[in-house]
PDB file of N, CA and C in Angstrom:
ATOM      1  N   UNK A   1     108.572 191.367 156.719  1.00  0.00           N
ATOM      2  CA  UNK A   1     109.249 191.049 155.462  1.00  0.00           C
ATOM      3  C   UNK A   1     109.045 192.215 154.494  1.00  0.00           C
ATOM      4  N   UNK A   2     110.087 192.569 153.988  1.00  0.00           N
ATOM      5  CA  UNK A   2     110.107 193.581 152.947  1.00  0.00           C
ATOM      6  C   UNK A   2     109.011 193.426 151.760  1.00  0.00           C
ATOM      7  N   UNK A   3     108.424 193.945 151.079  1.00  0.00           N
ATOM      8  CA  UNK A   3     107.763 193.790 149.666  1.00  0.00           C
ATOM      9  C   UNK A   3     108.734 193.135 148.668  1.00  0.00           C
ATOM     10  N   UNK A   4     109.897 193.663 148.621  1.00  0.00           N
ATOM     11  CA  UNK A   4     111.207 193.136 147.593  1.00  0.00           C
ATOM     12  C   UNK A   4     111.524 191.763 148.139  1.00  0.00           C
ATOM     13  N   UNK A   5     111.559 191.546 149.644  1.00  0.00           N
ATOM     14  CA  UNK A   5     112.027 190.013 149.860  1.00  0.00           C
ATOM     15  C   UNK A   5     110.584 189.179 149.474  1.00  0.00           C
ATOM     16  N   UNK A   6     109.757 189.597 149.727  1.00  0.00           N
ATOM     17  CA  UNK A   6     107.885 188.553 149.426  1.00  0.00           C
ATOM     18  C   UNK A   6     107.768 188.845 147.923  1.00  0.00           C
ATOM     19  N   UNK A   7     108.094 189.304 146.970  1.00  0.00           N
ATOM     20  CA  UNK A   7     107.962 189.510 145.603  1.00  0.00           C
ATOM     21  C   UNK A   7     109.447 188.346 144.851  1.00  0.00           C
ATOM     22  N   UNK A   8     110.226 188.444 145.953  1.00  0.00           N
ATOM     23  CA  UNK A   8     111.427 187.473 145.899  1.00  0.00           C
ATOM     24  C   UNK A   8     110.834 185.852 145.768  1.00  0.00           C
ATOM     25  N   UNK A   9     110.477 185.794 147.345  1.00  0.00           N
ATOM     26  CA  UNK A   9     109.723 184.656 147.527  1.00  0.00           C
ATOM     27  C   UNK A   9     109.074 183.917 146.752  1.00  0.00           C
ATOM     28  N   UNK A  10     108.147 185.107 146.135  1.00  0.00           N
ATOM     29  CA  UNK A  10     107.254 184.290 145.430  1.00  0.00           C
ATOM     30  C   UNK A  10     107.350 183.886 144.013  1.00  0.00           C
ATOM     31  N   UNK A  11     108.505 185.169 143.628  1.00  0.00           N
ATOM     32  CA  UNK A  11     108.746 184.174 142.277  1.00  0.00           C
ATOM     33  C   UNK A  11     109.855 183.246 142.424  1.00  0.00           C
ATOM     34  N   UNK A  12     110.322 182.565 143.550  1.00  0.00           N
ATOM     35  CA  UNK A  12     111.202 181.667 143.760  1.00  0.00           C
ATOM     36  C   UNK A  12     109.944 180.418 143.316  1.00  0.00           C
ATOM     37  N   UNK A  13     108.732 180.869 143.947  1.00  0.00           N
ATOM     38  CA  UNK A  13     107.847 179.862 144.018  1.00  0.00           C
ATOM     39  C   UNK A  13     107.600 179.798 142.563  1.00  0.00           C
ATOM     40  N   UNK A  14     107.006 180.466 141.942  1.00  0.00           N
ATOM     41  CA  UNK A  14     107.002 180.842 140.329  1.00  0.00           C
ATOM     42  C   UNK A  14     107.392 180.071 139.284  1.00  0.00           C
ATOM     43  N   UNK A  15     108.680 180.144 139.639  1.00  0.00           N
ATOM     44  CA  UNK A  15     109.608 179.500 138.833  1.00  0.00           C
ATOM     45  C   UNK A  15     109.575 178.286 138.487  1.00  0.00           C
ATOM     46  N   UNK A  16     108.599 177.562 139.652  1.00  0.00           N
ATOM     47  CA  UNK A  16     108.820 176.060 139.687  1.00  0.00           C
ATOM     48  C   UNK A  16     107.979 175.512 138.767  1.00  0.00           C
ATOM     49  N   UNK A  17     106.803 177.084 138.636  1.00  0.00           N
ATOM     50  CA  UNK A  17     105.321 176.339 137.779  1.00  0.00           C
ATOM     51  C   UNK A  17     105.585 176.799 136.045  1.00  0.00           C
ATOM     52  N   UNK A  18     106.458 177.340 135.513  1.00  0.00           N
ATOM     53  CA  UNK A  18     106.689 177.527 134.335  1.00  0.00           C
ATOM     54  C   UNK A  18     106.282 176.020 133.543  1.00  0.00           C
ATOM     55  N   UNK A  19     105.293 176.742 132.603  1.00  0.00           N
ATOM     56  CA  UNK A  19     105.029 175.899 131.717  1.00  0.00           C
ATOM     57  C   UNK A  19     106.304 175.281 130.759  1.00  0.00           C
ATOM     58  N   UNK A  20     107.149 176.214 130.420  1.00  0.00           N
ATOM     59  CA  UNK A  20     108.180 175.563 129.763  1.00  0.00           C
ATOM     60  C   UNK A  20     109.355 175.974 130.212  1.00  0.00           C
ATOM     61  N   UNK A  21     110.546 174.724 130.422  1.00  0.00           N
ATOM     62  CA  UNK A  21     111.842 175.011 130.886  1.00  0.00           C
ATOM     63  C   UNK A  21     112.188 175.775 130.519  1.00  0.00           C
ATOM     64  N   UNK A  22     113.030 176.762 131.251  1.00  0.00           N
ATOM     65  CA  UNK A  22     114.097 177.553 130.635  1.00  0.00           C
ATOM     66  C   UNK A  22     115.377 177.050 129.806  1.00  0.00           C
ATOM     67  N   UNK A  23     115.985 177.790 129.157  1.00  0.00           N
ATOM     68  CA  UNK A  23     117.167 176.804 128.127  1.00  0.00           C
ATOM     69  C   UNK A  23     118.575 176.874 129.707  1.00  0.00           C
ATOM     70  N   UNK A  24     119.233 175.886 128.862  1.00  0.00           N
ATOM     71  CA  UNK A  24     120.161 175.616 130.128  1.00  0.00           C
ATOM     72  C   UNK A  24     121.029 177.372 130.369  1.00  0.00           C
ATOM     73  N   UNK A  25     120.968 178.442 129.870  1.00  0.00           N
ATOM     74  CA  UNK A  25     121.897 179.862 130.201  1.00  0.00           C
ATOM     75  C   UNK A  25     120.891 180.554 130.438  1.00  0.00           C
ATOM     76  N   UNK A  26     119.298 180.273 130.778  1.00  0.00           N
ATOM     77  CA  UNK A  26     118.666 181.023 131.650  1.00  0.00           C
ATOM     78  C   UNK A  26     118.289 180.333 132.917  1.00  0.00           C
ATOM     79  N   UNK A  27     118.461 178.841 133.193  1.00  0.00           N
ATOM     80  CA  UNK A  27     118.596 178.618 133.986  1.00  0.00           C
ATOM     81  C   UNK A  27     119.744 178.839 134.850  1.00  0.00           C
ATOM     82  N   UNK A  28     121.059 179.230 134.108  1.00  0.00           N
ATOM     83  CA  UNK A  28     122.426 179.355 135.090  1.00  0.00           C
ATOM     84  C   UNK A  28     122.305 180.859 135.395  1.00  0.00           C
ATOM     85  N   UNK A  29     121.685 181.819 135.020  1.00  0.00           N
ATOM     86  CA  UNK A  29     121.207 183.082 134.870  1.00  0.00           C
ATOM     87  C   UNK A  29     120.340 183.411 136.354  1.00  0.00           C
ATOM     88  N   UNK A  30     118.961 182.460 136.499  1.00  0.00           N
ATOM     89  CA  UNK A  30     118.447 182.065 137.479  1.00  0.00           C
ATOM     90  C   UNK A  30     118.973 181.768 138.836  1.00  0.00           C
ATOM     91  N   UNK A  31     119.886 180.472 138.650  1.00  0.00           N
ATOM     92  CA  UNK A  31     120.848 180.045 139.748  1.00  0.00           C
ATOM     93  C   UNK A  31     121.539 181.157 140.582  1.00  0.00           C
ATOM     94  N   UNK A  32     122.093 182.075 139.368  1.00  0.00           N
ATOM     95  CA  UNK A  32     123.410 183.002 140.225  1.00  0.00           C
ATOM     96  C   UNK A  32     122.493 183.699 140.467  1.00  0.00           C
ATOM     97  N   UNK A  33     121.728 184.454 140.045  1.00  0.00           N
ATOM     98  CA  UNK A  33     120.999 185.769 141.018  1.00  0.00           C
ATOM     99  C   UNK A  33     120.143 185.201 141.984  1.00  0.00           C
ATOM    100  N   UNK A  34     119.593 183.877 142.100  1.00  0.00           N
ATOM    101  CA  UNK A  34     119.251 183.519 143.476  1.00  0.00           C
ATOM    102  C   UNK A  34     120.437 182.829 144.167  1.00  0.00           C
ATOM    103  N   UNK A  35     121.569 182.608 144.040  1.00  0.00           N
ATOM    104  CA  UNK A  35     122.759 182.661 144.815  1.00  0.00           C
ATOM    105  C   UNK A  35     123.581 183.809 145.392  1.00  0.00           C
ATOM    106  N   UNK A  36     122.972 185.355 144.615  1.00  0.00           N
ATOM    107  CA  UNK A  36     123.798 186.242 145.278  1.00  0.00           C
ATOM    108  C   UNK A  36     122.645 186.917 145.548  1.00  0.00           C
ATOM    109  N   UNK A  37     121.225 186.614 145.600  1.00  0.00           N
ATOM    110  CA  UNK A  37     120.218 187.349 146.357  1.00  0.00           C
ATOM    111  C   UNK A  37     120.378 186.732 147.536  1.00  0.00           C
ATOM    112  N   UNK A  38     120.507 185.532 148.037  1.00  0.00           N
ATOM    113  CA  UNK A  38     120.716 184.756 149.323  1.00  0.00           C
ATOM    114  C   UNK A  38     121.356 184.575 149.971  1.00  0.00           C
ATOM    115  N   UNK A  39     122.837 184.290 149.270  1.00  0.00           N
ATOM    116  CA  UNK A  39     124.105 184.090 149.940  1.00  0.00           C
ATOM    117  C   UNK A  39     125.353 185.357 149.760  1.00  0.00           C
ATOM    118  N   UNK A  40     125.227 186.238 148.878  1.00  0.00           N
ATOM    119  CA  UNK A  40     125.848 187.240 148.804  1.00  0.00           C
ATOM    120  C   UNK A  40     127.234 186.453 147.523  1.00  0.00           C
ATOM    121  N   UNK A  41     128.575 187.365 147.240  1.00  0.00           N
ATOM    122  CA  UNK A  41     129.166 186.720 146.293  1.00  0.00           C
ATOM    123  C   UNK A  41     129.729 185.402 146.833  1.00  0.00           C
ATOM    124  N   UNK A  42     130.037 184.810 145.616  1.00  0.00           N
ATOM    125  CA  UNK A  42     130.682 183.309 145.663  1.00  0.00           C
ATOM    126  C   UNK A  42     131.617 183.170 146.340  1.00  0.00           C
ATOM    127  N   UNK A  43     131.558 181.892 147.324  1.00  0.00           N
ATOM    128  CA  UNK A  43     131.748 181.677 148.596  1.00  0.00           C
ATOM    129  C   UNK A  43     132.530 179.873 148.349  1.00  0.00           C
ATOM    130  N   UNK A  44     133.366 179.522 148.918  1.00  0.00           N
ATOM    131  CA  UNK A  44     133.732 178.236 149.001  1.00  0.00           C
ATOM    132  C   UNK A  44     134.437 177.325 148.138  1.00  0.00           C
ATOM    133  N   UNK A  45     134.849 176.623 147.865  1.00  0.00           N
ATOM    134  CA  UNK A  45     135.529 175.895 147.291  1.00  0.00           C
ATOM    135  C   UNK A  45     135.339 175.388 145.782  1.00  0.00           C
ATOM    136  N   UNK A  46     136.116 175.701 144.907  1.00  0.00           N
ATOM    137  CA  UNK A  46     135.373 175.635 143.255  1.00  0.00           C
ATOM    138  C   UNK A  46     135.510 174.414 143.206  1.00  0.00           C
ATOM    139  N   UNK A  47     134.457 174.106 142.040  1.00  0.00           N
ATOM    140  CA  UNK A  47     134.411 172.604 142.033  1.00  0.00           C
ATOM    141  C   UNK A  47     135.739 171.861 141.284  1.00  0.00           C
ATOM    142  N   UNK A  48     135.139 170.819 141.531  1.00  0.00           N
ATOM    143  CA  UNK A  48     136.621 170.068 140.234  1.00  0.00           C
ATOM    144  C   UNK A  48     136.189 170.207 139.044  1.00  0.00           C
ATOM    145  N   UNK A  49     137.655 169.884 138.579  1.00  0.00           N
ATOM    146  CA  UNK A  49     137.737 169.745 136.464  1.00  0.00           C
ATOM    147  C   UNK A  49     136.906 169.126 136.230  1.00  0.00           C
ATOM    148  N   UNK A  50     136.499 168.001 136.488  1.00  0.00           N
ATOM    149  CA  UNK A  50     135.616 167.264 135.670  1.00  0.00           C
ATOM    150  C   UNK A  50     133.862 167.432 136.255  1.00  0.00           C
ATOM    151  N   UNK A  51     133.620 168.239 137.147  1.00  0.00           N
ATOM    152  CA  UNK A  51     132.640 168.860 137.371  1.00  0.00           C
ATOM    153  C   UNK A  51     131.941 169.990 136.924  1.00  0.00           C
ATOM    154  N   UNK A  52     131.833 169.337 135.424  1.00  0.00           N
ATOM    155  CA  UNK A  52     131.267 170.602 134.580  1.00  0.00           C
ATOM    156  C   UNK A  52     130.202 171.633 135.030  1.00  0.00           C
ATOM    157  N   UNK A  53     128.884 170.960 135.046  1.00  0.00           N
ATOM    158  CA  UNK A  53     127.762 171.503 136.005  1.00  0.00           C
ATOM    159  C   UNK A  53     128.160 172.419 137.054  1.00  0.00           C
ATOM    160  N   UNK A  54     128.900 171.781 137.795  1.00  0.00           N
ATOM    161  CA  UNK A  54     129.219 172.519 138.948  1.00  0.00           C
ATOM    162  C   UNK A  54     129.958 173.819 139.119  1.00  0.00           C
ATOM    163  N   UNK A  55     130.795 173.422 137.885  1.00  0.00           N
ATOM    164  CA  UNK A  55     131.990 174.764 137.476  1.00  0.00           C
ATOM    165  C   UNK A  55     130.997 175.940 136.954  1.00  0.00           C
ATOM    166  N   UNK A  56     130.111 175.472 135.719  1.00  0.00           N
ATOM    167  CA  UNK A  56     129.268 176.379 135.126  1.00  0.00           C
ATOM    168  C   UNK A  56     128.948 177.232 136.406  1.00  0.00           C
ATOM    169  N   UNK A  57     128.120 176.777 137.153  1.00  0.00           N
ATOM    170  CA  UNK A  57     127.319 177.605 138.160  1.00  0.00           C
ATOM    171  C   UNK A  57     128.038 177.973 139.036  1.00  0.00           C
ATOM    172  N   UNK A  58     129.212 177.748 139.556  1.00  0.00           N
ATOM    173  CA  UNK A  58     130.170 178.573 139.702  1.00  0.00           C
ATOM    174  C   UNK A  58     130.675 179.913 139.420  1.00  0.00           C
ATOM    175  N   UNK A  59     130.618 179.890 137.877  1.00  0.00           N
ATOM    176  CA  UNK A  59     131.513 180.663 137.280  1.00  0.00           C
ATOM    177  C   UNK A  59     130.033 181.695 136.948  1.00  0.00           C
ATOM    178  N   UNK A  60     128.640 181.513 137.027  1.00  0.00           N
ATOM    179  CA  UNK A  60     127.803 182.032 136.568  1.00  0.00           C
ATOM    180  C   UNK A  60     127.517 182.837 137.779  1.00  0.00           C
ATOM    181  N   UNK A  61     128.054 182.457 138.928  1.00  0.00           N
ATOM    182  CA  UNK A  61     127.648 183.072 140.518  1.00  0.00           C
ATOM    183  C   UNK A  61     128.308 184.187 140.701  1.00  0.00           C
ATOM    184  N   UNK A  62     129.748 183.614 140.231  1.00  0.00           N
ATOM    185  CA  UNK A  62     130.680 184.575 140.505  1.00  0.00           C
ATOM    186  C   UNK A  62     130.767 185.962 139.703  1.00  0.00           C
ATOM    187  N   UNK A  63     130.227 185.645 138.340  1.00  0.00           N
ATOM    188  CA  UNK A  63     129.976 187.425 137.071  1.00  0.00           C
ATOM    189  C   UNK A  63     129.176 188.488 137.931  1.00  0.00           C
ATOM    190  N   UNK A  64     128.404 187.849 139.082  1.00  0.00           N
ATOM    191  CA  UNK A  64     127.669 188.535 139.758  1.00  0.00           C
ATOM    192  C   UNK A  64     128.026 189.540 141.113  1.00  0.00           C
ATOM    193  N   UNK A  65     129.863 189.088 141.144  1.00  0.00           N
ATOM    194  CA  UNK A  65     130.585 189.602 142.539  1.00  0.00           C
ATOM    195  C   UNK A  65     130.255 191.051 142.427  1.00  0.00           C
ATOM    196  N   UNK A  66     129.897 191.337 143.794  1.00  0.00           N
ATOM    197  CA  UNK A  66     130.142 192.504 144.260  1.00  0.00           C
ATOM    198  C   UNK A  66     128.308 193.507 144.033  1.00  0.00           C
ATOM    199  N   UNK A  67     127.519 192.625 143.578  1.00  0.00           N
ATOM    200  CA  UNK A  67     126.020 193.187 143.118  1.00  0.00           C
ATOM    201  C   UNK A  67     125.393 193.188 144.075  1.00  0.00           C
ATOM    202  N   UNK A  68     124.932 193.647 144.852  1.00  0.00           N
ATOM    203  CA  UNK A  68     123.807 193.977 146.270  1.00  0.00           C
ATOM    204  C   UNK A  68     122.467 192.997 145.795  1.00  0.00           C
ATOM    205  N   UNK A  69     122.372 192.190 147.314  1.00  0.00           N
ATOM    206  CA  UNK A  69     121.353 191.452 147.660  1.00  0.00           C
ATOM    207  C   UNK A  69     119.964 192.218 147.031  1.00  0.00           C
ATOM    208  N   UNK A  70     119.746 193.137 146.854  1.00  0.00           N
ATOM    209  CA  UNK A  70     118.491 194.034 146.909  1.00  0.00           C
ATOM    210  C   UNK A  70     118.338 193.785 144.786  1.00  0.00           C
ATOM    211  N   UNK A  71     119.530 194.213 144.395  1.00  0.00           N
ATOM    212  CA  UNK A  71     119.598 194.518 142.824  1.00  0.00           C
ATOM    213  C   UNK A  71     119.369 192.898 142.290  1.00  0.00           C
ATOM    214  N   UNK A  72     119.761 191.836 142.930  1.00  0.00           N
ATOM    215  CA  UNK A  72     119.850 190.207 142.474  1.00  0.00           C
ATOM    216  C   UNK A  72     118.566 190.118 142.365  1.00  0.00           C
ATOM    217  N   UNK A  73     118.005 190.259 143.605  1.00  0.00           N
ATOM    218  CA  UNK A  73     116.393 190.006 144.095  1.00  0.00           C
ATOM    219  C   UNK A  73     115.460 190.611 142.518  1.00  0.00           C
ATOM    220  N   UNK A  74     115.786 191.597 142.489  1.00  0.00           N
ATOM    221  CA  UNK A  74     115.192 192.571 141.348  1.00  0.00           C
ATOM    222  C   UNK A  74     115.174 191.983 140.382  1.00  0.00           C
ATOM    223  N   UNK A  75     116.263 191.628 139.598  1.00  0.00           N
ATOM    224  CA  UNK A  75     116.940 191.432 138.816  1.00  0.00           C
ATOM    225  C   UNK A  75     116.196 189.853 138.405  1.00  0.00           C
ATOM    226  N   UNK A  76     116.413 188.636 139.616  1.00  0.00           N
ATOM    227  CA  UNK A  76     115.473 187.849 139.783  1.00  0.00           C
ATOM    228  C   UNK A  76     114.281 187.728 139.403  1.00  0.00           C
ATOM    229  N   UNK A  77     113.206 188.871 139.900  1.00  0.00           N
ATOM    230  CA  UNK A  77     111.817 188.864 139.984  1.00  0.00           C
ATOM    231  C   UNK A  77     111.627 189.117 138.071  1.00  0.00           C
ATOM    232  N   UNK A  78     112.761 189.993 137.792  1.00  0.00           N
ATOM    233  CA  UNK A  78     112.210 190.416 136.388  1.00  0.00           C
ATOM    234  C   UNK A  78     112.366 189.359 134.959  1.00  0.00           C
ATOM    235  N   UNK A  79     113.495 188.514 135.732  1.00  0.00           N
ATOM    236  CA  UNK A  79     113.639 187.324 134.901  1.00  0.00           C
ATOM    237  C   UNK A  79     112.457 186.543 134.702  1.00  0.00           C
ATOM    238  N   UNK A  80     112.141 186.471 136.085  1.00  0.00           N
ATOM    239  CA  UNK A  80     110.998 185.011 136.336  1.00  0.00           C
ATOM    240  C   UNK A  80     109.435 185.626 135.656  1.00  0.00           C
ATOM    241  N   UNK A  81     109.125 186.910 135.205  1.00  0.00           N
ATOM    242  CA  UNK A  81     108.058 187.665 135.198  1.00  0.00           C
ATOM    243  C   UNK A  81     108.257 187.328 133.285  1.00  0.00           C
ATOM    244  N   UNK A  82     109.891 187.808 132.691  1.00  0.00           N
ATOM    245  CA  UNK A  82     109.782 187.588 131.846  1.00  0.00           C
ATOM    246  C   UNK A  82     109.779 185.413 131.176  1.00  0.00           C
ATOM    247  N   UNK A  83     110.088 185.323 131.675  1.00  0.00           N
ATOM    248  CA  UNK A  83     109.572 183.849 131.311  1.00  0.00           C
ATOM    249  C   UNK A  83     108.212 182.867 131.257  1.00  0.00           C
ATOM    250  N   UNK A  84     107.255 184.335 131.963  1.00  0.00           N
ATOM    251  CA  UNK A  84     106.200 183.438 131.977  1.00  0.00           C
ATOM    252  C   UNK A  84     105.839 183.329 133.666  1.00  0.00           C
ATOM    253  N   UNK A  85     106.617 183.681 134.311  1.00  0.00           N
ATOM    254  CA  UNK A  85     105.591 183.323 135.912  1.00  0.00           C
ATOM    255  C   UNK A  85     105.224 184.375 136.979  1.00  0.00           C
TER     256      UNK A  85
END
């Protein structure tokens, strides 16, 4: 395992122990760069209209098209470091 994928890992793990939530646009912030560190750009079927939630993180996955697995990961670790974990 790479250092960048185990530094990944672990603030995936990280994240969970934050003393205080993130506000709901650093959590959708969160979501997409561990959606395009993992799965690469947005993939599949958008949600419905009345699937707000779902659209959000959608649309938060997708600002991220075309960003390399390696830069998300990064990008990731520095979020979760600045919040506290």
């Amino acid at each position: 395992m790479s250092d960048l994928k185990a530094k990944f890992e672990h603030a995936t793990q990280d994240v969970m122990k934050l003393t205080d939530s993130p506000d709901p646009d650093m959590k959708l912030k969160l979501y997409a760069l561990y959606k395009q560190s993992t799965e690469g750009d947005v993939s599949g079927p958008k949600p419905g209209f009345f699937d707000f939630v779902g659209t959000a993180k959608n649309e938060a996955w997708g600002k991220l098209k075309d960003m390399k697995s390696d830069e998300a990961m990064q990008k990731y670790i520095d979020l979760v470091k600045k919040l506290g974990g």
